[in-house]
PDB file of N, CA and C in Angstrom:
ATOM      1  N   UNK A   1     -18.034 -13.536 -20.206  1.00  0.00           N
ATOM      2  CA  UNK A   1     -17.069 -12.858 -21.051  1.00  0.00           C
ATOM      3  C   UNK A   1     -15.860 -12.492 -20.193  1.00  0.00           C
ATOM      4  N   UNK A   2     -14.686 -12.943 -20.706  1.00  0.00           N
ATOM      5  CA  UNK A   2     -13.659 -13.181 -20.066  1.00  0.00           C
ATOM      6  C   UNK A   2     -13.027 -11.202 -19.999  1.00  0.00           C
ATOM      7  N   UNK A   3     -11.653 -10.913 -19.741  1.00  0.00           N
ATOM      8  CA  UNK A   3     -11.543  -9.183 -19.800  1.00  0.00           C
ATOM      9  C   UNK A   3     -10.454  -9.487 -20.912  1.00  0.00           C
ATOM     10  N   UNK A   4      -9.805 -10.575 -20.977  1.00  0.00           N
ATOM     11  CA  UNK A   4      -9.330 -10.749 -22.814  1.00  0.00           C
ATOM     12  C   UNK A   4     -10.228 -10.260 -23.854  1.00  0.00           C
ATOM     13  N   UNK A   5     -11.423 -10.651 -23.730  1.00  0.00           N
ATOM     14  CA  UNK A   5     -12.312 -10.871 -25.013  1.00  0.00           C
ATOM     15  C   UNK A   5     -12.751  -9.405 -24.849  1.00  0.00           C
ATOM     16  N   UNK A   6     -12.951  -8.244 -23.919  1.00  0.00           N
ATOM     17  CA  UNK A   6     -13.200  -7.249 -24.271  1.00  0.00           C
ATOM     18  C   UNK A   6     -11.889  -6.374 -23.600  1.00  0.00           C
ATOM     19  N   UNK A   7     -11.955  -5.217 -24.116  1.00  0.00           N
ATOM     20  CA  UNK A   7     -10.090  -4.673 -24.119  1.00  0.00           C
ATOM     21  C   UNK A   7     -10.820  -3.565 -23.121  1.00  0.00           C
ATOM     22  N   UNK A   8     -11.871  -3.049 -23.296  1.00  0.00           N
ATOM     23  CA  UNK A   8     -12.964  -2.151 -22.705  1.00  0.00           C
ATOM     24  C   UNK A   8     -12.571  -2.711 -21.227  1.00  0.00           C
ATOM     25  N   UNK A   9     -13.167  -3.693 -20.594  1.00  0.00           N
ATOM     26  CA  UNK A   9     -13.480  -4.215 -19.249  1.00  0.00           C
ATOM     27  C   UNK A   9     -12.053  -4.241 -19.093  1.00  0.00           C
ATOM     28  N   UNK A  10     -10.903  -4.816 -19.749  1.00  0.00           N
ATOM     29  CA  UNK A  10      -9.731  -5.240 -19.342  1.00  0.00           C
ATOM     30  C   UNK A  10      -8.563  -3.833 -18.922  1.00  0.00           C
ATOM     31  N   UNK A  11      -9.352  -3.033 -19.807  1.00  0.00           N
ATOM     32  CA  UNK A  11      -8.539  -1.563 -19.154  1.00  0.00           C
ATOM     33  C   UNK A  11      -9.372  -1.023 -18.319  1.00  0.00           C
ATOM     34  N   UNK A  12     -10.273  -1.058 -17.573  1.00  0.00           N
ATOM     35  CA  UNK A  12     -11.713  -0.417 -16.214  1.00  0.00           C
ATOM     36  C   UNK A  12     -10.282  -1.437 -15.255  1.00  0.00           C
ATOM     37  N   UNK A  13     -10.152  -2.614 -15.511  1.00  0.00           N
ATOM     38  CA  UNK A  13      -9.612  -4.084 -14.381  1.00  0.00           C
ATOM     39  C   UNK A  13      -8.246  -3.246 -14.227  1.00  0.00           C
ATOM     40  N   UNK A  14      -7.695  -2.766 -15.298  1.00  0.00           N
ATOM     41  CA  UNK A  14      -6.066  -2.684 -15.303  1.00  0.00           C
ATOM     42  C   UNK A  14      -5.842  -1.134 -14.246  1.00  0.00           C
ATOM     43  N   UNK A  15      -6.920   0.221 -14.679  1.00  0.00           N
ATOM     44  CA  UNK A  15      -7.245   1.216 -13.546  1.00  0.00           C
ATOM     45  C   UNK A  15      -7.446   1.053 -12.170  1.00  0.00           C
ATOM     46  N   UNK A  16      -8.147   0.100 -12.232  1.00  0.00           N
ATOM     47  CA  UNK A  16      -8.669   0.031 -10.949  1.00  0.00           C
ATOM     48  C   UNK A  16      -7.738  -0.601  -9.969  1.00  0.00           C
ATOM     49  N   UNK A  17      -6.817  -1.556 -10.671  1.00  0.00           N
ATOM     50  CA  UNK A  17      -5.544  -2.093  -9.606  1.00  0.00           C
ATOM     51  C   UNK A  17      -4.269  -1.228  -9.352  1.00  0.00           C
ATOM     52  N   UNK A  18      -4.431  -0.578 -10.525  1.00  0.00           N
ATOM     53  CA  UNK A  18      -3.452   0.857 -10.247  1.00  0.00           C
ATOM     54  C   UNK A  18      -3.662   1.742  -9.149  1.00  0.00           C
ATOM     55  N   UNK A  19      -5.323   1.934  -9.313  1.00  0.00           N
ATOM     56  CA  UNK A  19      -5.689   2.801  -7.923  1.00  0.00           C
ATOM     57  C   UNK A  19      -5.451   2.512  -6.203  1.00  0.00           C
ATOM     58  N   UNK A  20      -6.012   0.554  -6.770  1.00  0.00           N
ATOM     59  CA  UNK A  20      -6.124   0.151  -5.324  1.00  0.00           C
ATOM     60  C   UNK A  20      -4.386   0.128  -5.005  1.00  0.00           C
ATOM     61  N   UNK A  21      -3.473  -0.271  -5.890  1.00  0.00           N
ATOM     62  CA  UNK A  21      -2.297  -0.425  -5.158  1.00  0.00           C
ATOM     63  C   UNK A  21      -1.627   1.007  -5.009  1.00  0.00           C
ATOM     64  N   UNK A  22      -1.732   2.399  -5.873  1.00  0.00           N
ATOM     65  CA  UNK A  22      -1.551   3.709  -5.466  1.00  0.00           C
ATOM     66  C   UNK A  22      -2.368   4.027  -3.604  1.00  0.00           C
ATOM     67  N   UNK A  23      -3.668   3.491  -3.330  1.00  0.00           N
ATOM     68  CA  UNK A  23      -3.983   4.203  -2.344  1.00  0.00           C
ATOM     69  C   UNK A  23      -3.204   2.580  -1.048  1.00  0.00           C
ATOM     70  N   UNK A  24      -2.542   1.722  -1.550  1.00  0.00           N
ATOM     71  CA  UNK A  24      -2.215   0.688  -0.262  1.00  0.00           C
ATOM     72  C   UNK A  24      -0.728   1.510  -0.322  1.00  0.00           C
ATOM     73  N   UNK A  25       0.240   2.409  -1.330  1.00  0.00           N
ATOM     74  CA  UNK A  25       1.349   2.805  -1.004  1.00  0.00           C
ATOM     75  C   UNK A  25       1.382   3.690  -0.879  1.00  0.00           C
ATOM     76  N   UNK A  26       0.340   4.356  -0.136  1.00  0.00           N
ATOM     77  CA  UNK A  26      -0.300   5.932   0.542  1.00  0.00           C
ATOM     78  C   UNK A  26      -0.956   5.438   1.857  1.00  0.00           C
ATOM     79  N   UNK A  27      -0.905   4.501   1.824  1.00  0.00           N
ATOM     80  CA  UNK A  27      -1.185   4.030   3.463  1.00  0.00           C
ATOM     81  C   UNK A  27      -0.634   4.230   4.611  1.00  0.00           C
ATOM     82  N   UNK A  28      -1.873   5.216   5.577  1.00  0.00           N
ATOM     83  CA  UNK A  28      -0.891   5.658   6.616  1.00  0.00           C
ATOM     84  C   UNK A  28      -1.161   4.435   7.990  1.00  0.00           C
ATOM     85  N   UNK A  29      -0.324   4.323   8.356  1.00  0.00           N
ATOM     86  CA  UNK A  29      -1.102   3.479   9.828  1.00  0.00           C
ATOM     87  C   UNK A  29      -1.422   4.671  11.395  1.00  0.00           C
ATOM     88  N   UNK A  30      -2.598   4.369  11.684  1.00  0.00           N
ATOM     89  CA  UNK A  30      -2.764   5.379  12.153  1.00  0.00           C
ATOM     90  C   UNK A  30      -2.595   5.338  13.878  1.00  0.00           C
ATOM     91  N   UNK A  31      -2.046   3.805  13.985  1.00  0.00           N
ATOM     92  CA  UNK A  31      -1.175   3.501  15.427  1.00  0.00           C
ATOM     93  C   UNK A  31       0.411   4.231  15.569  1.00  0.00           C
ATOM     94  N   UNK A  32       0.441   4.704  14.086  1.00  0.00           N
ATOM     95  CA  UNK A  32       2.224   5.588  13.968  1.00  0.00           C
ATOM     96  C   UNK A  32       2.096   6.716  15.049  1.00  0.00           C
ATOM     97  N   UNK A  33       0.968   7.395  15.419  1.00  0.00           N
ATOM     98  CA  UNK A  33       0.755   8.469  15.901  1.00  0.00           C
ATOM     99  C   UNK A  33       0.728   8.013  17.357  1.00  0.00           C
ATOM    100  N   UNK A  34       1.009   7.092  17.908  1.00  0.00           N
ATOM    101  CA  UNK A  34       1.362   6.637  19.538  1.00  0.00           C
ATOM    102  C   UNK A  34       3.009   6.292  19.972  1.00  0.00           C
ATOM    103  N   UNK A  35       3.670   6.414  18.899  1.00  0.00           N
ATOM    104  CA  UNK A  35       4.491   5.540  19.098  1.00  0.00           C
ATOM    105  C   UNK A  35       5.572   6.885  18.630  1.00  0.00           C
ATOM    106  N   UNK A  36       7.180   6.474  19.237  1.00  0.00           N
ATOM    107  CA  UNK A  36       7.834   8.145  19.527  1.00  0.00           C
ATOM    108  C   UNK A  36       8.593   7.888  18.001  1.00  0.00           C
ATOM    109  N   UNK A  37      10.123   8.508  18.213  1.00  0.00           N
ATOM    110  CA  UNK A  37      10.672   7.783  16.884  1.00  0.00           C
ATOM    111  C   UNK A  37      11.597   7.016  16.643  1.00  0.00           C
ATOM    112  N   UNK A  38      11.823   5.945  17.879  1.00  0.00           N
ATOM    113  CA  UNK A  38      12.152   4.810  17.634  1.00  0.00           C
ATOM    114  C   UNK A  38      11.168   3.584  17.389  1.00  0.00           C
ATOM    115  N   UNK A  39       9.666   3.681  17.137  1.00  0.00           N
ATOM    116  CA  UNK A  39       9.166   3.081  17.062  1.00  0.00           C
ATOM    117  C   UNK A  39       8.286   2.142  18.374  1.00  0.00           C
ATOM    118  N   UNK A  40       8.700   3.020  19.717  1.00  0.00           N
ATOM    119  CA  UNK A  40       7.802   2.518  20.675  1.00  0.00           C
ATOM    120  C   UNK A  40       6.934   2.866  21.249  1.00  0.00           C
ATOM    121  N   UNK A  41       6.108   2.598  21.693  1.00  0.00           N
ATOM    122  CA  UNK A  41       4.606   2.996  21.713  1.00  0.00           C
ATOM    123  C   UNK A  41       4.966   3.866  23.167  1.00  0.00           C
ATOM    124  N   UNK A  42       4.294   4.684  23.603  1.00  0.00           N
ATOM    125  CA  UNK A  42       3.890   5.874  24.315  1.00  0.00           C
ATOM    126  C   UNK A  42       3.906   4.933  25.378  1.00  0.00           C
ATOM    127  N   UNK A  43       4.086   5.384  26.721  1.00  0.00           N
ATOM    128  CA  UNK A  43       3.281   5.131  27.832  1.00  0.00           C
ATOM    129  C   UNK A  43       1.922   5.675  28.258  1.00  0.00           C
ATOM    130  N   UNK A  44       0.751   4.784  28.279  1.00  0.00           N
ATOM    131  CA  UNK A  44      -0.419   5.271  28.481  1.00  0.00           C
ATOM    132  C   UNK A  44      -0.419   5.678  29.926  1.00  0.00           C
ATOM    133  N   UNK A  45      -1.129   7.266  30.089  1.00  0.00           N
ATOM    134  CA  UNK A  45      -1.134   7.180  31.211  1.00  0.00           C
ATOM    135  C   UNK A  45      -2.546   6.153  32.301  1.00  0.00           C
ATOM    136  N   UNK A  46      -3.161   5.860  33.025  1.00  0.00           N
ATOM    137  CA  UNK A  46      -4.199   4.928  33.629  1.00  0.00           C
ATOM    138  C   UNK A  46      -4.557   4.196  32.471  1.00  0.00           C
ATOM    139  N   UNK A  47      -3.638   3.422  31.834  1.00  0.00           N
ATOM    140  CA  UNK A  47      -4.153   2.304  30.458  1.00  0.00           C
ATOM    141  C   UNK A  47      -4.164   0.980  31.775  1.00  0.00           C
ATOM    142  N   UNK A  48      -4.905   0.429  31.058  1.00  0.00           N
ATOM    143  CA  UNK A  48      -5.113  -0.963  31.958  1.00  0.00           C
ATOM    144  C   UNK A  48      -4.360  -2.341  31.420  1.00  0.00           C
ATOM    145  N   UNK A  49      -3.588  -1.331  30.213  1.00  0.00           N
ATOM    146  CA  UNK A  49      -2.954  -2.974  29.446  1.00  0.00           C
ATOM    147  C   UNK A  49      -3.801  -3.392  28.537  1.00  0.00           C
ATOM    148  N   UNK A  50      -5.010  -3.125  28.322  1.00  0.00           N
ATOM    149  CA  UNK A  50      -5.824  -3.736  27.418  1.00  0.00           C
ATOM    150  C   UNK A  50      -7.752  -2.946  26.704  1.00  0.00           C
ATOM    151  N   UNK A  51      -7.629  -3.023  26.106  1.00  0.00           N
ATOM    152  CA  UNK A  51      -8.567  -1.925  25.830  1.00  0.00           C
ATOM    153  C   UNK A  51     -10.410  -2.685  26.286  1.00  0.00           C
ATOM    154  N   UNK A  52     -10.777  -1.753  26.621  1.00  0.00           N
ATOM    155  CA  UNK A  52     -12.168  -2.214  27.521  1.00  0.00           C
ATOM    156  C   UNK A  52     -13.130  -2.717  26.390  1.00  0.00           C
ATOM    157  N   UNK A  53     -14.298  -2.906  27.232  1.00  0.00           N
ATOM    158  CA  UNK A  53     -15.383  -3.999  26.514  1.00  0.00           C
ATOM    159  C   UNK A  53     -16.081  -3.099  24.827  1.00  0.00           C
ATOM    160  N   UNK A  54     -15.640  -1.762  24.856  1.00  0.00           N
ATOM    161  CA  UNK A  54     -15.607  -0.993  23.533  1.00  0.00           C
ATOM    162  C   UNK A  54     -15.092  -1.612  23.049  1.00  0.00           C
ATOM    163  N   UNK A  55     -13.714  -2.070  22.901  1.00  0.00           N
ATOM    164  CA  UNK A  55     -12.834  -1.689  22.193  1.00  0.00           C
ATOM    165  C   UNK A  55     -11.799  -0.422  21.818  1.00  0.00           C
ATOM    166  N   UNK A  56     -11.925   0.246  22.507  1.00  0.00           N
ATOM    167  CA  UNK A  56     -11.759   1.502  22.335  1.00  0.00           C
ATOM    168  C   UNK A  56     -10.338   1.734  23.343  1.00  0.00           C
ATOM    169  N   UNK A  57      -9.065   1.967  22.635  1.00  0.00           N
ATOM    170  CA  UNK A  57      -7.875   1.828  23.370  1.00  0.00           C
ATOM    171  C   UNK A  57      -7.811   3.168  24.133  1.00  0.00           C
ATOM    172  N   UNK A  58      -7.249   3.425  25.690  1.00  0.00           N
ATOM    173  CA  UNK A  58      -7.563   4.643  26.466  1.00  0.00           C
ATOM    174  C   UNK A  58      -6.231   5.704  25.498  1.00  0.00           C
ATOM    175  N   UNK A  59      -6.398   7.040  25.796  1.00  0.00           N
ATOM    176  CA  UNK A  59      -5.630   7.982  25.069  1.00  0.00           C
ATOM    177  C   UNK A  59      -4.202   7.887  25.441  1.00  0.00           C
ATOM    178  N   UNK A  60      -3.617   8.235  24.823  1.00  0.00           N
ATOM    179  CA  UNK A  60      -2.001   7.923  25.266  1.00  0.00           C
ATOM    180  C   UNK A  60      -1.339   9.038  25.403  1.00  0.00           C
ATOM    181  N   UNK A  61      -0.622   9.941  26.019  1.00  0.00           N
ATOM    182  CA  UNK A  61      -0.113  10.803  26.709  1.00  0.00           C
ATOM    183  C   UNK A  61       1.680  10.768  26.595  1.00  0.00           C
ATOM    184  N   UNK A  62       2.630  11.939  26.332  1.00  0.00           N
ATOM    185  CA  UNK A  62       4.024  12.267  27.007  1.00  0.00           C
ATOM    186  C   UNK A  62       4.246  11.886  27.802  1.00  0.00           C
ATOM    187  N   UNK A  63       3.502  11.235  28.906  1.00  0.00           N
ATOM    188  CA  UNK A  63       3.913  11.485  30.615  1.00  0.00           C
ATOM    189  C   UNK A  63       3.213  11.171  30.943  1.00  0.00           C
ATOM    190  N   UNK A  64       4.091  10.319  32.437  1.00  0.00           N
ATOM    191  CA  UNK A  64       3.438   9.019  32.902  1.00  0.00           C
ATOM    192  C   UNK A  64       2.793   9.095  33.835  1.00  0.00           C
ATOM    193  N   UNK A  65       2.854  10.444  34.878  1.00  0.00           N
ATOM    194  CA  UNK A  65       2.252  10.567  35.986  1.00  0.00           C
ATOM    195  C   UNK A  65       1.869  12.266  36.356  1.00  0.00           C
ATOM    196  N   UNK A  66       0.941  12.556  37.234  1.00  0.00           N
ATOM    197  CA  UNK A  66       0.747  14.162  37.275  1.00  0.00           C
ATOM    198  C   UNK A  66       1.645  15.208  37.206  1.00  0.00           C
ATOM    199  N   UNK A  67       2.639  14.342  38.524  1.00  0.00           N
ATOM    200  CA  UNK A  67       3.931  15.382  38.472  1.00  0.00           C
ATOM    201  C   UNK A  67       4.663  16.281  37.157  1.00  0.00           C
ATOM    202  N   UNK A  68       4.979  15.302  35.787  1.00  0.00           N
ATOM    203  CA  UNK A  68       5.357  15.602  34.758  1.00  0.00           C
ATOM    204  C   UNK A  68       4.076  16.360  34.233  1.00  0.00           C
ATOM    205  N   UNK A  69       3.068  16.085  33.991  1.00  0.00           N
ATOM    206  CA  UNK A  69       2.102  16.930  33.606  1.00  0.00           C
ATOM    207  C   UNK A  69       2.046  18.310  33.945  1.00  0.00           C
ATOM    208  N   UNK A  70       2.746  18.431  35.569  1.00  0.00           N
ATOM    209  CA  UNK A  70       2.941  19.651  35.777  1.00  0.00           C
ATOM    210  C   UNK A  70       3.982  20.419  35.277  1.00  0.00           C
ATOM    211  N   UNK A  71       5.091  19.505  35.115  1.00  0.00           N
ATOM    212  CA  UNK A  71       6.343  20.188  34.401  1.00  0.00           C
ATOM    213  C   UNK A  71       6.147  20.988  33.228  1.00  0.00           C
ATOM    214  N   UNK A  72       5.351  19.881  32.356  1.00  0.00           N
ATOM    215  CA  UNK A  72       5.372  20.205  30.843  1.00  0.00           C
ATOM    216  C   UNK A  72       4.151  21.414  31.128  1.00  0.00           C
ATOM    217  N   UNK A  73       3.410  21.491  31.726  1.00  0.00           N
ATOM    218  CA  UNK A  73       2.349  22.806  31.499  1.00  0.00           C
ATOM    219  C   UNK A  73       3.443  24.011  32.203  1.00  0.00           C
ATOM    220  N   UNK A  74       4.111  23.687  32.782  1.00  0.00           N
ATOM    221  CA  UNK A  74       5.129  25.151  33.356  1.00  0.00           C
ATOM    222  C   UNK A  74       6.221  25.798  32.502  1.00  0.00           C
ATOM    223  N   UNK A  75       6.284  24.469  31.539  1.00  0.00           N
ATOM    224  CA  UNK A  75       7.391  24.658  30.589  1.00  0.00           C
ATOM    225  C   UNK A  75       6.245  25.463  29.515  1.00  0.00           C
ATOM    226  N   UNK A  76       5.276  25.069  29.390  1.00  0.00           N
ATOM    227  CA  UNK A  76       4.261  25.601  28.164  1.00  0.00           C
ATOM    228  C   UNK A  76       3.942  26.819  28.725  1.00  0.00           C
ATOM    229  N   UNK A  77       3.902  27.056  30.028  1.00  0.00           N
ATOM    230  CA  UNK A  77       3.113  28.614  30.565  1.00  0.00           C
ATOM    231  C   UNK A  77       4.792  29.676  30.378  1.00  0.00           C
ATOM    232  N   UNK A  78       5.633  28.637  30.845  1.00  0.00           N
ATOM    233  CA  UNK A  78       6.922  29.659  30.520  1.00  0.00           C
ATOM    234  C   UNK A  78       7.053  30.237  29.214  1.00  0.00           C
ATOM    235  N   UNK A  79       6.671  29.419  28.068  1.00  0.00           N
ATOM    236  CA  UNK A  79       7.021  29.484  26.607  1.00  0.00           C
ATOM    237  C   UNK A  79       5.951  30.780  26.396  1.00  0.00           C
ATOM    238  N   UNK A  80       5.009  30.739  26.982  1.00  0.00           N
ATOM    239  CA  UNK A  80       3.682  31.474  26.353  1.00  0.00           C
ATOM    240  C   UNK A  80       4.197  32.915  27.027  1.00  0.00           C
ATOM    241  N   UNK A  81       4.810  32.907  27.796  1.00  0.00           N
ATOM    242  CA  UNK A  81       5.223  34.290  28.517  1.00  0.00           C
ATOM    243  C   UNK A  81       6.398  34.913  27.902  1.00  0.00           C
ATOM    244  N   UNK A  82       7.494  33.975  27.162  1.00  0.00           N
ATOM    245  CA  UNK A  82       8.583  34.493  27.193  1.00  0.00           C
ATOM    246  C   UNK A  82       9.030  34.044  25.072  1.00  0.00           C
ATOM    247  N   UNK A  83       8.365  33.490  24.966  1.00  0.00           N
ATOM    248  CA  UNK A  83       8.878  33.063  23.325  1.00  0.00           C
ATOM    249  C   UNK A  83       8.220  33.873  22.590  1.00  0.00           C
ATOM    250  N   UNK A  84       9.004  34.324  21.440  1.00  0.00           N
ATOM    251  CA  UNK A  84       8.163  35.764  20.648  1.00  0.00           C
ATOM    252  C   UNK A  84       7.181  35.419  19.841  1.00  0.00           C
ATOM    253  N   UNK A  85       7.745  33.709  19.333  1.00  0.00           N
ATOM    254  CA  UNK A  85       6.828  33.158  18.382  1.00  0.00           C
ATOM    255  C   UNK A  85       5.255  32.616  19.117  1.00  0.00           C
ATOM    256  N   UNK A  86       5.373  32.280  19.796  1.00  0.00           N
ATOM    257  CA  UNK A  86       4.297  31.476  20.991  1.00  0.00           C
ATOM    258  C   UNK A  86       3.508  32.410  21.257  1.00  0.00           C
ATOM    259  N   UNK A  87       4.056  34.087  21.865  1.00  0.00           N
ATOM    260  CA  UNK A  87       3.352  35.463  21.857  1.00  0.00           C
ATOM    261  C   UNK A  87       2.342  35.797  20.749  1.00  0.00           C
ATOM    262  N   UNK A  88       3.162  35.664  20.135  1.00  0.00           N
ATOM    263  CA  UNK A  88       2.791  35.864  18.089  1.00  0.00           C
ATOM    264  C   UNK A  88       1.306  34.943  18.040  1.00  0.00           C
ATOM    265  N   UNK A  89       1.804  33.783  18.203  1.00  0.00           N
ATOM    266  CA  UNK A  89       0.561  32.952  17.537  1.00  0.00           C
ATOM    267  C   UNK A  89      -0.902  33.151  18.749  1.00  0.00           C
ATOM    268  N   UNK A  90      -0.393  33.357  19.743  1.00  0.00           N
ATOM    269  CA  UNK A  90      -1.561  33.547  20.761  1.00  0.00           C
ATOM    270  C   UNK A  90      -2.484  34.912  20.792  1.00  0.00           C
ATOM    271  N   UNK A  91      -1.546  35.834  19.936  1.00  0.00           N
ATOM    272  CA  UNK A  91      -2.225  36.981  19.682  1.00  0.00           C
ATOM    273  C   UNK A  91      -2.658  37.244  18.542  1.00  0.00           C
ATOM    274  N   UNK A  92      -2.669  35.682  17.927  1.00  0.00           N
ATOM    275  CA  UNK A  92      -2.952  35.671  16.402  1.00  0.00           C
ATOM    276  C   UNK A  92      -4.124  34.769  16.729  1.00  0.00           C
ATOM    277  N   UNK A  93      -4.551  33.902  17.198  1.00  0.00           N
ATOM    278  CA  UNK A  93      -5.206  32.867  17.805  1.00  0.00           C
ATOM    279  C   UNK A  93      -6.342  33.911  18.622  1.00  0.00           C
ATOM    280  N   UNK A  94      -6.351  35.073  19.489  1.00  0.00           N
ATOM    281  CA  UNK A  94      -7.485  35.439  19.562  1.00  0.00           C
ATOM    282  C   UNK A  94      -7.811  36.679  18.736  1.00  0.00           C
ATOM    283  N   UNK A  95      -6.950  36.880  18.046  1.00  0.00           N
ATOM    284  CA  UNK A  95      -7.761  37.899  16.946  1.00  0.00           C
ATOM    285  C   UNK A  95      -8.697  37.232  15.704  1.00  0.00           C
TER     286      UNK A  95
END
């Protein structure tokens, strides 16, 4: 039985492509979250270029080497000492 011959099955067929193409133009890609906002991917920090015998691509990071790691945590320990909002949420965060 064809979904002409029943109007029943042919409107379940006509929902269901509505749904699938509503959730493909709600599609997030979830490689967007590596990449800055011109569209280029992060520098990994110790990435090897290629993801290991998992599969499993290494984490991707701001910053390319320790040194900067140290920056940005001095810039974050400065913020936590001196920004009212940053104060705010940290004393909101252990209450």
């Amino acid at each position: 039985m064809s979904t002409t011959e029943n109007p029943q099955l042919a409107h379940i067929e006509r929902r269901l492509v509505e749904s699938f193409d509503r959730l493909w133009d709600n599609f997030v890609d979830p490689t967007d979250a590596f990449c800055d906002h011109d569209g280029l991917r992060w520098t990994q920090v110790g990435a090897t270029g290629a993801a290991g015998a998992t599969g499993i691509l290494p984490v991707s990071a701001p910053f390319s080497d320790e040194s900067q790691l140290v920056q940005i945590r001095n810039q974050c320990r400065l913020l936590a000492m001196q920004n009212e909002f940053a104060i705010n949420g940290h004393e909101k965060r252990v209450t």
